[in-house]
C-alpha atoms as a PDB file:
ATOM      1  CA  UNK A   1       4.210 -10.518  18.723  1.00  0.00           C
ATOM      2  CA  UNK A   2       2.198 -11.992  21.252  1.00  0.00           C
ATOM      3  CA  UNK A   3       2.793 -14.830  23.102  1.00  0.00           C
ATOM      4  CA  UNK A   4      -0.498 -17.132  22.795  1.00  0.00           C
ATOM      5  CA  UNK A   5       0.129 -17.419  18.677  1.00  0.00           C
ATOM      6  CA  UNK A   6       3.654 -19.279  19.948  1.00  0.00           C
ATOM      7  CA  UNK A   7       3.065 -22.986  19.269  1.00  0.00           C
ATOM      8  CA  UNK A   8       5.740 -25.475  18.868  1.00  0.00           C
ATOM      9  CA  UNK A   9       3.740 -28.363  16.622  1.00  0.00           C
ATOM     10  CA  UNK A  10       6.357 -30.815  17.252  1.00  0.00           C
ATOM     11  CA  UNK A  11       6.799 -30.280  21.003  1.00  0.00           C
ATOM     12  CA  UNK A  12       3.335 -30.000  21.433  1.00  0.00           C
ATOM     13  CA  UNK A  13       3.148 -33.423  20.023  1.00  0.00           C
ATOM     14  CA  UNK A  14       5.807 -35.157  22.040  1.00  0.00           C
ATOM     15  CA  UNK A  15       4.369 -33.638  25.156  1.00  0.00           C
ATOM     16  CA  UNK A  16       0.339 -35.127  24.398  1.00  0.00           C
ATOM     17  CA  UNK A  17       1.925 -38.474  23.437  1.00  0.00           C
ATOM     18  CA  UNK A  18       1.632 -41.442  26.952  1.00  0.00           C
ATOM     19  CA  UNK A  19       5.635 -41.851  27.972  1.00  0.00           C
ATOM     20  CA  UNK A  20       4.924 -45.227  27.327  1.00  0.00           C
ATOM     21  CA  UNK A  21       3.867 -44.338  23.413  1.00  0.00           C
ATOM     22  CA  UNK A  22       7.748 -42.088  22.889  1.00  0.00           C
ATOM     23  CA  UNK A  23       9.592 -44.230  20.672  1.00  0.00           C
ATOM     24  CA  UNK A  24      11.458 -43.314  17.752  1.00  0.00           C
ATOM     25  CA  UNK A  25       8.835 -45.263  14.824  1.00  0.00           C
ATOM     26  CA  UNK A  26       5.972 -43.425  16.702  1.00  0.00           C
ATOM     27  CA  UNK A  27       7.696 -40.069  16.616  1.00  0.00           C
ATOM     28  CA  UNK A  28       8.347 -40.207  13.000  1.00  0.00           C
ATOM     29  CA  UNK A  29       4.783 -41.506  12.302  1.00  0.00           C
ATOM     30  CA  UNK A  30       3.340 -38.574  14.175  1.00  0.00           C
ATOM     31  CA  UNK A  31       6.138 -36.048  12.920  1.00  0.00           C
ATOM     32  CA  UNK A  32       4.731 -36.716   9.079  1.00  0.00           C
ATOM     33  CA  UNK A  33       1.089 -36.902  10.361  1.00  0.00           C
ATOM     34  CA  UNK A  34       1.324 -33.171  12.200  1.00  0.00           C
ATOM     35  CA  UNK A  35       3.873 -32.039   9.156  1.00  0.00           C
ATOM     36  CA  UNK A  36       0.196 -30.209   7.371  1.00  0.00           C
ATOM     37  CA  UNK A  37      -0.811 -28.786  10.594  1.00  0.00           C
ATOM     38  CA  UNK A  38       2.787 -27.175  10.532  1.00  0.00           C
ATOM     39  CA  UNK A  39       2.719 -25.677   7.356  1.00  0.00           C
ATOM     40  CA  UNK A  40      -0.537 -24.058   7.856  1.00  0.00           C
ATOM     41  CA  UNK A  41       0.512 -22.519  10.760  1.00  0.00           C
ATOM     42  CA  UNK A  42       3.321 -21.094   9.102  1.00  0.00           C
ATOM     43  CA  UNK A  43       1.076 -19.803   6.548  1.00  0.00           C
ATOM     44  CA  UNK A  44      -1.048 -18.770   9.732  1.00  0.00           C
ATOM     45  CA  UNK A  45       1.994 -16.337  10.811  1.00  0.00           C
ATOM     46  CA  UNK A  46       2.936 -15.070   7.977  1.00  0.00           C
ATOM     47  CA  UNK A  47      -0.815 -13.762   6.970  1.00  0.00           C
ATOM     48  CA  UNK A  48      -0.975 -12.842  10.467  1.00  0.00           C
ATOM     49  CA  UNK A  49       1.968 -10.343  10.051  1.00  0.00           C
ATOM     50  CA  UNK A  50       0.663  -9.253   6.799  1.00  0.00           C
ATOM     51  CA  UNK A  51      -2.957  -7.852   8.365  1.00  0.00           C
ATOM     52  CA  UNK A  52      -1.217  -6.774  11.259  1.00  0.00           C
ATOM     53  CA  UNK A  53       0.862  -4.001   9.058  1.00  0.00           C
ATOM     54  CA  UNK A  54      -2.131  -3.519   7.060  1.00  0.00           C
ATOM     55  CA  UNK A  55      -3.523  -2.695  10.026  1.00  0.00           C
ATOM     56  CA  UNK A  56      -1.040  -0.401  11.678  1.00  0.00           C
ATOM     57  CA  UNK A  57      -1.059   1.783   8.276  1.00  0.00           C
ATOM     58  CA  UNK A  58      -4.104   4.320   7.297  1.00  0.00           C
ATOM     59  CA  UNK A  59      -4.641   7.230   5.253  1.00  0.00           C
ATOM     60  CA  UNK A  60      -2.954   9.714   6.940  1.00  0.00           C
ATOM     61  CA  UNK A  61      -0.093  11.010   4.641  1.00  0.00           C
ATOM     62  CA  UNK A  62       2.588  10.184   6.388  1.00  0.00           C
ATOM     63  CA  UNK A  63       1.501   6.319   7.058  1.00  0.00           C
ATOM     64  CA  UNK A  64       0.437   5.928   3.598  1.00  0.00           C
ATOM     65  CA  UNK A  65       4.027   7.338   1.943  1.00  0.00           C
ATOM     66  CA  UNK A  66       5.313   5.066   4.377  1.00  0.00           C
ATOM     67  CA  UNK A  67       3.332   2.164   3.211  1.00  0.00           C
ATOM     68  CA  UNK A  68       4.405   2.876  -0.464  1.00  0.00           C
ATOM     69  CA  UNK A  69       8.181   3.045   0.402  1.00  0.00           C
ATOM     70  CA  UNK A  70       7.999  -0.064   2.481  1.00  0.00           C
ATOM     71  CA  UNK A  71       6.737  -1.495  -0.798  1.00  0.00           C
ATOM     72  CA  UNK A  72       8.336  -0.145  -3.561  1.00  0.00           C
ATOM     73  CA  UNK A  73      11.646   2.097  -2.474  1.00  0.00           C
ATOM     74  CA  UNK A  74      13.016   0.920   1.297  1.00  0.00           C
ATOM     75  CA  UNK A  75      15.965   1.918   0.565  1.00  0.00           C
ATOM     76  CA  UNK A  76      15.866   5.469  -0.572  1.00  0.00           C
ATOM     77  CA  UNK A  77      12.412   6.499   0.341  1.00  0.00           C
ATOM     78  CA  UNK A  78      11.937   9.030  -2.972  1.00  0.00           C
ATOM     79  CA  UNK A  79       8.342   8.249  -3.069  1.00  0.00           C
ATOM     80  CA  UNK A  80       6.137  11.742  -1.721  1.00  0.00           C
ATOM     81  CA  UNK A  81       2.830  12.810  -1.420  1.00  0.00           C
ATOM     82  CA  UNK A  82       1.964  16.321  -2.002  1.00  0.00           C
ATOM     83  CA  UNK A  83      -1.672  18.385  -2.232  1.00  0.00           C
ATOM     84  CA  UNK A  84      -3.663  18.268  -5.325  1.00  0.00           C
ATOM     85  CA  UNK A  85      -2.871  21.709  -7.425  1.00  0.00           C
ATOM     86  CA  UNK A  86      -5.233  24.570  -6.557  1.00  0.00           C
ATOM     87  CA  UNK A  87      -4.521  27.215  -8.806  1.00  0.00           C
ATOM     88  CA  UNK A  88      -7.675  28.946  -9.718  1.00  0.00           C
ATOM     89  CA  UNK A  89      -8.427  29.714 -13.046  1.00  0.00           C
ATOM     90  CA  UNK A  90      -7.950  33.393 -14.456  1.00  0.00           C
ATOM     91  CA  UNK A  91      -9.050  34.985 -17.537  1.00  0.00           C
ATOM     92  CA  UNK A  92      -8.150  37.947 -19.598  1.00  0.00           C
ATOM     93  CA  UNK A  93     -11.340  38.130 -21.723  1.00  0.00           C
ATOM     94  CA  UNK A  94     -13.922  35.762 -21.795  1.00  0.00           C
ATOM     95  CA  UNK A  95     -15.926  35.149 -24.763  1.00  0.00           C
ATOM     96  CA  UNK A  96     -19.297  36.132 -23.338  1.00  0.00           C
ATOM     97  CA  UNK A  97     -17.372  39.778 -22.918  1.00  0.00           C
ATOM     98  CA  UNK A  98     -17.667  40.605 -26.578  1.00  0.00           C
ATOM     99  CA  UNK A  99     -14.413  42.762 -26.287  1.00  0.00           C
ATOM    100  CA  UNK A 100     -12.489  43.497 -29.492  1.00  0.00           C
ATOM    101  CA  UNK A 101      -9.441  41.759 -28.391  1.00  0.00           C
ATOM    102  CA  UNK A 102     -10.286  37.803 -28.030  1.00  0.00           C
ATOM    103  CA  UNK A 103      -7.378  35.976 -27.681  1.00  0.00           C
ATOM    104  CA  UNK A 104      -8.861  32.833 -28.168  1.00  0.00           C
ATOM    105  CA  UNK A 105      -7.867  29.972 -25.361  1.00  0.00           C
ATOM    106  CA  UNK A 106      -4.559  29.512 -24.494  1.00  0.00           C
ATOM    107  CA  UNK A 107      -3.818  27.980 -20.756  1.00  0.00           C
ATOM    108  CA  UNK A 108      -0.980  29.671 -18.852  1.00  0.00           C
ATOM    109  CA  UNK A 109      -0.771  26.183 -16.700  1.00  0.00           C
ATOM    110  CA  UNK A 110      -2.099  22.964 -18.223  1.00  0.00           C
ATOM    111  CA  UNK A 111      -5.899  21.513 -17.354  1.00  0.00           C
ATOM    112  CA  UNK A 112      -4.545  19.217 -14.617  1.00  0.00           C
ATOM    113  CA  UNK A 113      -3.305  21.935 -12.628  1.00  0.00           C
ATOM    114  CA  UNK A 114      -6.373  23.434 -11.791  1.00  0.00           C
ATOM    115  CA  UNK A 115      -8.674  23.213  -9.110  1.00  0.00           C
ATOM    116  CA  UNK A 116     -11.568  21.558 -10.738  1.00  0.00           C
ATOM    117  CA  UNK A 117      -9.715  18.830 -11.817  1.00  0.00           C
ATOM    118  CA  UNK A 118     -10.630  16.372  -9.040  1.00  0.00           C
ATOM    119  CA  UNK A 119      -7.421  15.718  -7.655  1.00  0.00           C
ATOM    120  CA  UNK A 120      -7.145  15.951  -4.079  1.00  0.00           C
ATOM    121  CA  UNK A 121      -3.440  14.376  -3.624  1.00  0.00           C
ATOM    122  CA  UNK A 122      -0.463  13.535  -6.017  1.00  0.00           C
ATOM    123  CA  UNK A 123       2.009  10.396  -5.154  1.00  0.00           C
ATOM    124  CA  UNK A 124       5.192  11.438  -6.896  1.00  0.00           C
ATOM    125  CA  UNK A 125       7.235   8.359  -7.793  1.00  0.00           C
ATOM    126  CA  UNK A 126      10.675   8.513  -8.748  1.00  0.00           C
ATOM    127  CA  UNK A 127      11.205   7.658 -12.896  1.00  0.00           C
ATOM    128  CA  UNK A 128      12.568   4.388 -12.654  1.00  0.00           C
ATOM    129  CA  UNK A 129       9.389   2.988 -10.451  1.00  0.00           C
ATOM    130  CA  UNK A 130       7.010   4.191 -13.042  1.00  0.00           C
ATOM    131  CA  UNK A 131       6.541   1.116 -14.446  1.00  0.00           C
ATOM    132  CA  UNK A 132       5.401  -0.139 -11.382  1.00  0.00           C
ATOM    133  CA  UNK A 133       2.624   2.420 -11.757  1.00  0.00           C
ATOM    134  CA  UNK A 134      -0.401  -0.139 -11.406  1.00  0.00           C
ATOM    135  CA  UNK A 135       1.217  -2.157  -8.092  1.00  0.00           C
ATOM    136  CA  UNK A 136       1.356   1.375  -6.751  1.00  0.00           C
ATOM    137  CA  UNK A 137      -2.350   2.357  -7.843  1.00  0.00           C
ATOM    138  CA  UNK A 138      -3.628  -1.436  -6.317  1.00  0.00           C
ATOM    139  CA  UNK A 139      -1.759  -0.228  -2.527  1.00  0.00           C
ATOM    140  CA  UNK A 140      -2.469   3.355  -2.592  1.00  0.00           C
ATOM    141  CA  UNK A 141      -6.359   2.749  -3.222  1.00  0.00           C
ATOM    142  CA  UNK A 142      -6.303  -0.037  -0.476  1.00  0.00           C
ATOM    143  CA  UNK A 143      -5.371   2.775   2.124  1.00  0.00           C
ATOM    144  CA  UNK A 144      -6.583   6.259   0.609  1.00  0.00           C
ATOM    145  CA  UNK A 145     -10.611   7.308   1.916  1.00  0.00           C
ATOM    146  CA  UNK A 146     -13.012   6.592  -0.781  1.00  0.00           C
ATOM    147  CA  UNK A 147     -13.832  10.443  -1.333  1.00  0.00           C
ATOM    148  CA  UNK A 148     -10.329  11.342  -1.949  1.00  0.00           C
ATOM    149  CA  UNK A 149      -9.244  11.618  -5.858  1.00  0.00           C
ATOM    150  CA  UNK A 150      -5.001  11.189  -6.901  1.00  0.00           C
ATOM    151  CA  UNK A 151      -2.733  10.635  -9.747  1.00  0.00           C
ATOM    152  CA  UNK A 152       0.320   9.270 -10.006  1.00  0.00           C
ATOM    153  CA  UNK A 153       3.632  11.198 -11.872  1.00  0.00           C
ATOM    154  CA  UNK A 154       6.995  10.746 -11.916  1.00  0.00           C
ATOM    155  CA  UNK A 155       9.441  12.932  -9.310  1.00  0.00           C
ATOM    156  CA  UNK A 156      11.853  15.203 -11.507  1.00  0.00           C
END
């Protein structure tokens, strides 16, 4: 951290104070005069450290998985990011074929796993952090690029 946020409130206060003013009543008076001033720059610090790791993390994958295990799983680190699914979409007849044979529709891989489905990233969070699914939406769309689409589901 750097050095010029360092400030001792109370030492700051003796040292300001004539020699001739240092007594013990005058202290305390000053001590519980300076007491706001104190917690405000502990509040001070602590959103200071706060913007400063906001800071330090981006969207790049690996800062934002990092982000979310910071947050949610320290310990284990099961939360991953993975690419959007790009399978593209194949068909045995169409409709607009007329062939004999329509099958009808029926989806080899469900709609989501396409590539027109808008989904440029996946966070895959372990089961038991699922309910935690809106904290994790609130942090991952305060790092991700506005242009970039995800969704959230649970790690097998």
């Amino acid at each position: 951290m750097n050095k010029v946020f360092d400030i001792n409130i109370e030492r700051l206060t003796v040292l300001l104070l004539p020699i001739q003013w240092r007594q013990v009543k005058m202290m305390a008076w000053l001590k519980a005069l300076t007491r706001p001033i104190h917690s405000l720059y502990g509040r001070f610090i602590t959103e200071r450290s706060d913007d400063i790791y906001t800071l330090e993390h981006n969207s790049q994958v690996c800062y934002l998985r990092a982000a979310l295990n910071d947050r949610f799983d320290n310990e284990q680190r099961r939360i991953e990011i993975i690419d959007g699914y790009r399978f593209g979409r194949w068909y045995i007849y169409s409709r607009g074929l007329n062939k004999p044979q329509y099958l009808g529709v029926k989806y080899i891989r469900q709609r989501t796993d396409y590539e027109d489905t808008r989904v440029d990233f996946i966070v895959l969070v372990p089961i038991e952090l699922m309910f935690k699914n809106i904290e994790i939406k609130a942090l991952v769309d305060i790092y991700r690029l506005a242009s970039k689409r995800y969704t959230i589901e649970p790690k097998d």
